[in-house]
N, C-alpha and C. Protein backbone atom coordinates (compact mmCIF):
# COMPACT_ATOMS: atom_id res chain seq x y z
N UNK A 1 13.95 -36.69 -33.23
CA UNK A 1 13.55 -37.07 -31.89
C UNK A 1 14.19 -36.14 -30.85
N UNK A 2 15.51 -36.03 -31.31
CA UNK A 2 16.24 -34.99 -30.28
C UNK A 2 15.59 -33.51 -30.20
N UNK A 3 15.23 -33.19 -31.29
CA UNK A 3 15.03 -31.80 -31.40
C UNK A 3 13.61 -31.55 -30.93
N UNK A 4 12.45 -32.60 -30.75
CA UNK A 4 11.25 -32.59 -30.34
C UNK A 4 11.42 -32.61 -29.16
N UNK A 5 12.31 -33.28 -28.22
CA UNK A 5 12.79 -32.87 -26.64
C UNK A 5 12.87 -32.21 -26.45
N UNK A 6 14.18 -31.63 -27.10
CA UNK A 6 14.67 -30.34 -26.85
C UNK A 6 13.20 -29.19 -26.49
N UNK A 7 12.87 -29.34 -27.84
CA UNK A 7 11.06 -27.90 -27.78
C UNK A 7 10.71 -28.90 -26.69
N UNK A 8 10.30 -29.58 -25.86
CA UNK A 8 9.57 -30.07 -24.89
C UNK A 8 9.76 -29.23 -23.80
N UNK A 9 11.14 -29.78 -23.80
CA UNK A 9 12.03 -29.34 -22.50
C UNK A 9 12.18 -27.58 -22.31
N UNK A 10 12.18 -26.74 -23.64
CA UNK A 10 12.33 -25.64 -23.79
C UNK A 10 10.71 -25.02 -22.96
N UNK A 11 9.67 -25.99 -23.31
CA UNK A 11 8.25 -25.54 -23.32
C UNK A 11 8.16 -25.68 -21.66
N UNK A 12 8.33 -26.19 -21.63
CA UNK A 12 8.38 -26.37 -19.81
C UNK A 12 9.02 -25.36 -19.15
N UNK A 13 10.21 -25.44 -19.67
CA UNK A 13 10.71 -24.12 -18.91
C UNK A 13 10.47 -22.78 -18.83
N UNK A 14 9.70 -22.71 -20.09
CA UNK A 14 8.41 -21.36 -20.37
C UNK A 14 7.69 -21.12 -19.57
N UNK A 15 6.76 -22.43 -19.36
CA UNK A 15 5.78 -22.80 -18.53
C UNK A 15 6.06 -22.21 -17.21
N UNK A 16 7.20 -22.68 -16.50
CA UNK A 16 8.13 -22.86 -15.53
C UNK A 16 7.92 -21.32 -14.99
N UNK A 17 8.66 -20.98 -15.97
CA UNK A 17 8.99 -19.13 -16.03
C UNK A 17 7.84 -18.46 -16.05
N UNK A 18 6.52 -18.46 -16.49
CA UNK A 18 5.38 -17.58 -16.96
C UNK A 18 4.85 -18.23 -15.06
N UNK A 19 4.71 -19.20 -14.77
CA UNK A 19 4.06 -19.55 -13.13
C UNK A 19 4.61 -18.52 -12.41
N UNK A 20 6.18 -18.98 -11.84
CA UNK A 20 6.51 -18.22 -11.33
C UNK A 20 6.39 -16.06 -11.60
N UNK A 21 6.16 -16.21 -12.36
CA UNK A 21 6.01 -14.58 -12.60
C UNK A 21 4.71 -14.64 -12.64
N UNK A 22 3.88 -15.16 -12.58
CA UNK A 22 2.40 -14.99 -12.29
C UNK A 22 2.07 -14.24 -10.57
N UNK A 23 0.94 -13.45 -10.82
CA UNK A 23 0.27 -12.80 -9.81
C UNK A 23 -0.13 -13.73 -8.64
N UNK A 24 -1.02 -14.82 -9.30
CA UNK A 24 -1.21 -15.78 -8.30
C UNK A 24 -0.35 -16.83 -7.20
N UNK A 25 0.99 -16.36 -8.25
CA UNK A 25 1.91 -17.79 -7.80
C UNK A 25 2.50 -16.76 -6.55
N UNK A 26 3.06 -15.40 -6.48
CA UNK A 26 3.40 -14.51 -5.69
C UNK A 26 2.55 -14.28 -4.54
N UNK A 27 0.87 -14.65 -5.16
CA UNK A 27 0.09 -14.21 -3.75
C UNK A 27 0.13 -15.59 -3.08
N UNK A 28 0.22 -16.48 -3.48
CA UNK A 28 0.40 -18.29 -3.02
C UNK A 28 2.09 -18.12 -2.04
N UNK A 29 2.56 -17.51 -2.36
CA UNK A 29 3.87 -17.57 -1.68
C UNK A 29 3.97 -17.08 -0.74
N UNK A 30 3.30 -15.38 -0.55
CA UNK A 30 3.47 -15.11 0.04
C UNK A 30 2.30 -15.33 1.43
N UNK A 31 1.28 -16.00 0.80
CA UNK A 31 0.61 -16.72 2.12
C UNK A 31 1.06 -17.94 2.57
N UNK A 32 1.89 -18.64 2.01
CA UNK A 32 2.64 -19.59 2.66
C UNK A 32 3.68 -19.02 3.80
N UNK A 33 4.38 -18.13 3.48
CA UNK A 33 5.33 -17.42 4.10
C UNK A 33 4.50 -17.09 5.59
N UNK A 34 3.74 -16.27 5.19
CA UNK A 34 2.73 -15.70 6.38
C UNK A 34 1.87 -16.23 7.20
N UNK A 35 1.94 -17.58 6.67
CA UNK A 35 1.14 -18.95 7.47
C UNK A 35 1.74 -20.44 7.78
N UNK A 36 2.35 -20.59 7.56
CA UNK A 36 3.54 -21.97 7.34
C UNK A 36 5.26 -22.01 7.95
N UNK A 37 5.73 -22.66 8.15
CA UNK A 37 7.11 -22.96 8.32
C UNK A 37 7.32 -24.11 7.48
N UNK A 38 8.20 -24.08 7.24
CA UNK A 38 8.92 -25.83 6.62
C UNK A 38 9.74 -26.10 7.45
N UNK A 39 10.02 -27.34 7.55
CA UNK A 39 10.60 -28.17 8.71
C UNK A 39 11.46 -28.83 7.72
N UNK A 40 12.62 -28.86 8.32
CA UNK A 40 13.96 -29.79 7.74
C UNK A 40 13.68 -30.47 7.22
N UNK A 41 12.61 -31.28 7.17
CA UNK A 41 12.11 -32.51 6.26
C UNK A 41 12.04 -31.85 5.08
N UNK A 42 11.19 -30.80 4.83
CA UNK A 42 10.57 -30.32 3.71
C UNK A 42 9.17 -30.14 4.44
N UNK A 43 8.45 -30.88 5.27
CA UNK A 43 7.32 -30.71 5.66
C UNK A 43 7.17 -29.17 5.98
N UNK A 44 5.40 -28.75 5.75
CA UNK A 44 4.91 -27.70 6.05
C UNK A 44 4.17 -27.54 7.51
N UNK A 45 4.20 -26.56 8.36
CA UNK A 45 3.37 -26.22 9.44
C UNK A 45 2.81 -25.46 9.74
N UNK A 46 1.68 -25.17 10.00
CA UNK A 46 1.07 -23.93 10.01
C UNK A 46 1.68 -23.74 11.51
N UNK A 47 1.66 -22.08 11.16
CA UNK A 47 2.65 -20.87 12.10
C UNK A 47 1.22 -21.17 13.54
N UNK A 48 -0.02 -21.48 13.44
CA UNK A 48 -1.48 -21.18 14.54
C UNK A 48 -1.19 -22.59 15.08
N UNK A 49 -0.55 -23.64 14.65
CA UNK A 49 -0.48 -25.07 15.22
C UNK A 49 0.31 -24.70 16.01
N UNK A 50 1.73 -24.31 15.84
CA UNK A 50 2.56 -23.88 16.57
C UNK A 50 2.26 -23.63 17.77
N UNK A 51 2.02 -22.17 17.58
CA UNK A 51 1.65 -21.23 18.53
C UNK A 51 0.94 -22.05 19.40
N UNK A 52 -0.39 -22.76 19.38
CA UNK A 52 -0.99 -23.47 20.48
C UNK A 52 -0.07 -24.28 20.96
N UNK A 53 0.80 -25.21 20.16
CA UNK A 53 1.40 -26.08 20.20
C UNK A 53 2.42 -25.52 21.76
N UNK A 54 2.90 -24.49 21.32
CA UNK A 54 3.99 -23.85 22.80
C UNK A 54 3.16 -23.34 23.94
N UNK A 55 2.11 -23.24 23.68
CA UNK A 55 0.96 -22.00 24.78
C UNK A 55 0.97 -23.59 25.58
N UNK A 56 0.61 -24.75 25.11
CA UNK A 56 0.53 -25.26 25.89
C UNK A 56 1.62 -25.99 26.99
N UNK A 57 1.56 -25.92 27.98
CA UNK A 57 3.17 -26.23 29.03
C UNK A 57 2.73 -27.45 28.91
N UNK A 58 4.26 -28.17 29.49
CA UNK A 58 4.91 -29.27 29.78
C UNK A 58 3.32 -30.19 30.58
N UNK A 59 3.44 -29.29 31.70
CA UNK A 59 2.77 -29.69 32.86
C UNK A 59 1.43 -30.12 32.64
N UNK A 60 0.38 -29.36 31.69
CA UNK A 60 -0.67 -29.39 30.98
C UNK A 60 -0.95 -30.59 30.28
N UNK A 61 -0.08 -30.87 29.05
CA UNK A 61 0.31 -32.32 28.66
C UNK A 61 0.27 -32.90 29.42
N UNK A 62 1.43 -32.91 30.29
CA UNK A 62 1.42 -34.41 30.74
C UNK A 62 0.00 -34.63 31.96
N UNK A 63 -0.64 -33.66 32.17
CA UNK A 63 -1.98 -33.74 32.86
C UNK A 63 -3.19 -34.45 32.14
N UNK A 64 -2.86 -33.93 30.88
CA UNK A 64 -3.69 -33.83 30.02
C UNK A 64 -3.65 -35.73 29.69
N UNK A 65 -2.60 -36.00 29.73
CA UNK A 65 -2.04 -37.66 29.31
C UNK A 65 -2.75 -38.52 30.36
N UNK A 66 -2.38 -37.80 31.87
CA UNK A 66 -2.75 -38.51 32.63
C UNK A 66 -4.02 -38.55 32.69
N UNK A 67 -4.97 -37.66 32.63
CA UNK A 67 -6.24 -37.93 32.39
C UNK A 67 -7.02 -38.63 31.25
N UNK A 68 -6.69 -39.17 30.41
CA UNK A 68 -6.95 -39.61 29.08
C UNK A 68 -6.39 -41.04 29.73
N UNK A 69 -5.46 -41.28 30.23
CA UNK A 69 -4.78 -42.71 30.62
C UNK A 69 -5.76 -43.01 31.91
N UNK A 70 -6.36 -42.28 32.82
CA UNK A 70 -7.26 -42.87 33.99
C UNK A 70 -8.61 -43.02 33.45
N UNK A 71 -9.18 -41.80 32.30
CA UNK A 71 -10.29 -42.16 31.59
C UNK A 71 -10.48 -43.57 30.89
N UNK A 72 -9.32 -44.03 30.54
CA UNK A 72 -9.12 -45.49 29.30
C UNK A 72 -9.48 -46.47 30.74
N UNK A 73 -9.10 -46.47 31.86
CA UNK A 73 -8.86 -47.30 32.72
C UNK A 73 -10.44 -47.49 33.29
N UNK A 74 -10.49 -46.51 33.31
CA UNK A 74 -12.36 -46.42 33.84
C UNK A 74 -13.09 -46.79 33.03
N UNK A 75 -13.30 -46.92 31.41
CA UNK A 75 -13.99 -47.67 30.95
C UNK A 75 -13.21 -48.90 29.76
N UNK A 76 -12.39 -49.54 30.90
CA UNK A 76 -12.19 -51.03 31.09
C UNK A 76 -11.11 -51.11 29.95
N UNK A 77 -11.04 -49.82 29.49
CA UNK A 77 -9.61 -50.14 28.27
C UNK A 77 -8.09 -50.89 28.69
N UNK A 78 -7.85 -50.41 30.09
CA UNK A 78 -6.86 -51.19 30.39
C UNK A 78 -5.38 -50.64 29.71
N UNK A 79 -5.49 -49.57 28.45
CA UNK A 79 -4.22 -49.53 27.54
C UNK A 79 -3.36 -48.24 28.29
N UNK A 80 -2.91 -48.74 29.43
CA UNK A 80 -1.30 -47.62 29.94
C UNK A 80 -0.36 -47.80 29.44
N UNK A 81 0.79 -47.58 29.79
CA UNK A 81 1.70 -47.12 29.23
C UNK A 81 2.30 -48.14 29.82
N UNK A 82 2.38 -49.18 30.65
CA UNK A 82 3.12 -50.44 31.09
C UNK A 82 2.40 -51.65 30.22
């Protein structure tokens, strides 16, 4: 039983080893790299979310809020922020 683990565990790590040295797994990486961040969590972000994400100012948002909050009000939603 032990020794059928053992080859399990050995086979995996083959596995393990032949991915990583694969062509595909290098071109997968390196478009993550070139498109993504990871965030302290572990979470992924694409680098183009970002970017809009900062283009847009403070001021914009919160314009942007306020209009979405007078739109809700005008058709009778009622849901502000009080």
């Amino acid at each position: 039983r032990e020794k059928r683990y053992n080859n399990e565990i050995a086979m995996a790590k083959f596995e393990v080893d032949w991915l990583h040295n694969s062509p595909a797994y290098h071109q997968a990486m390196e478009f993550l790299k070139e498109n993504w961040v990871k965030t302290s969590k572990g979470d992924f972000v694409s680098k183009k979310d970002l970017e809009d994400d900062i283009a847009v100012g403070f001021d914009d948002l919160l314009s942007s809020f306020k209009e979405e909050q007078e739109n809700g009000m005008d058709e009778g939603g009622g849901g502000g922020l009080i």
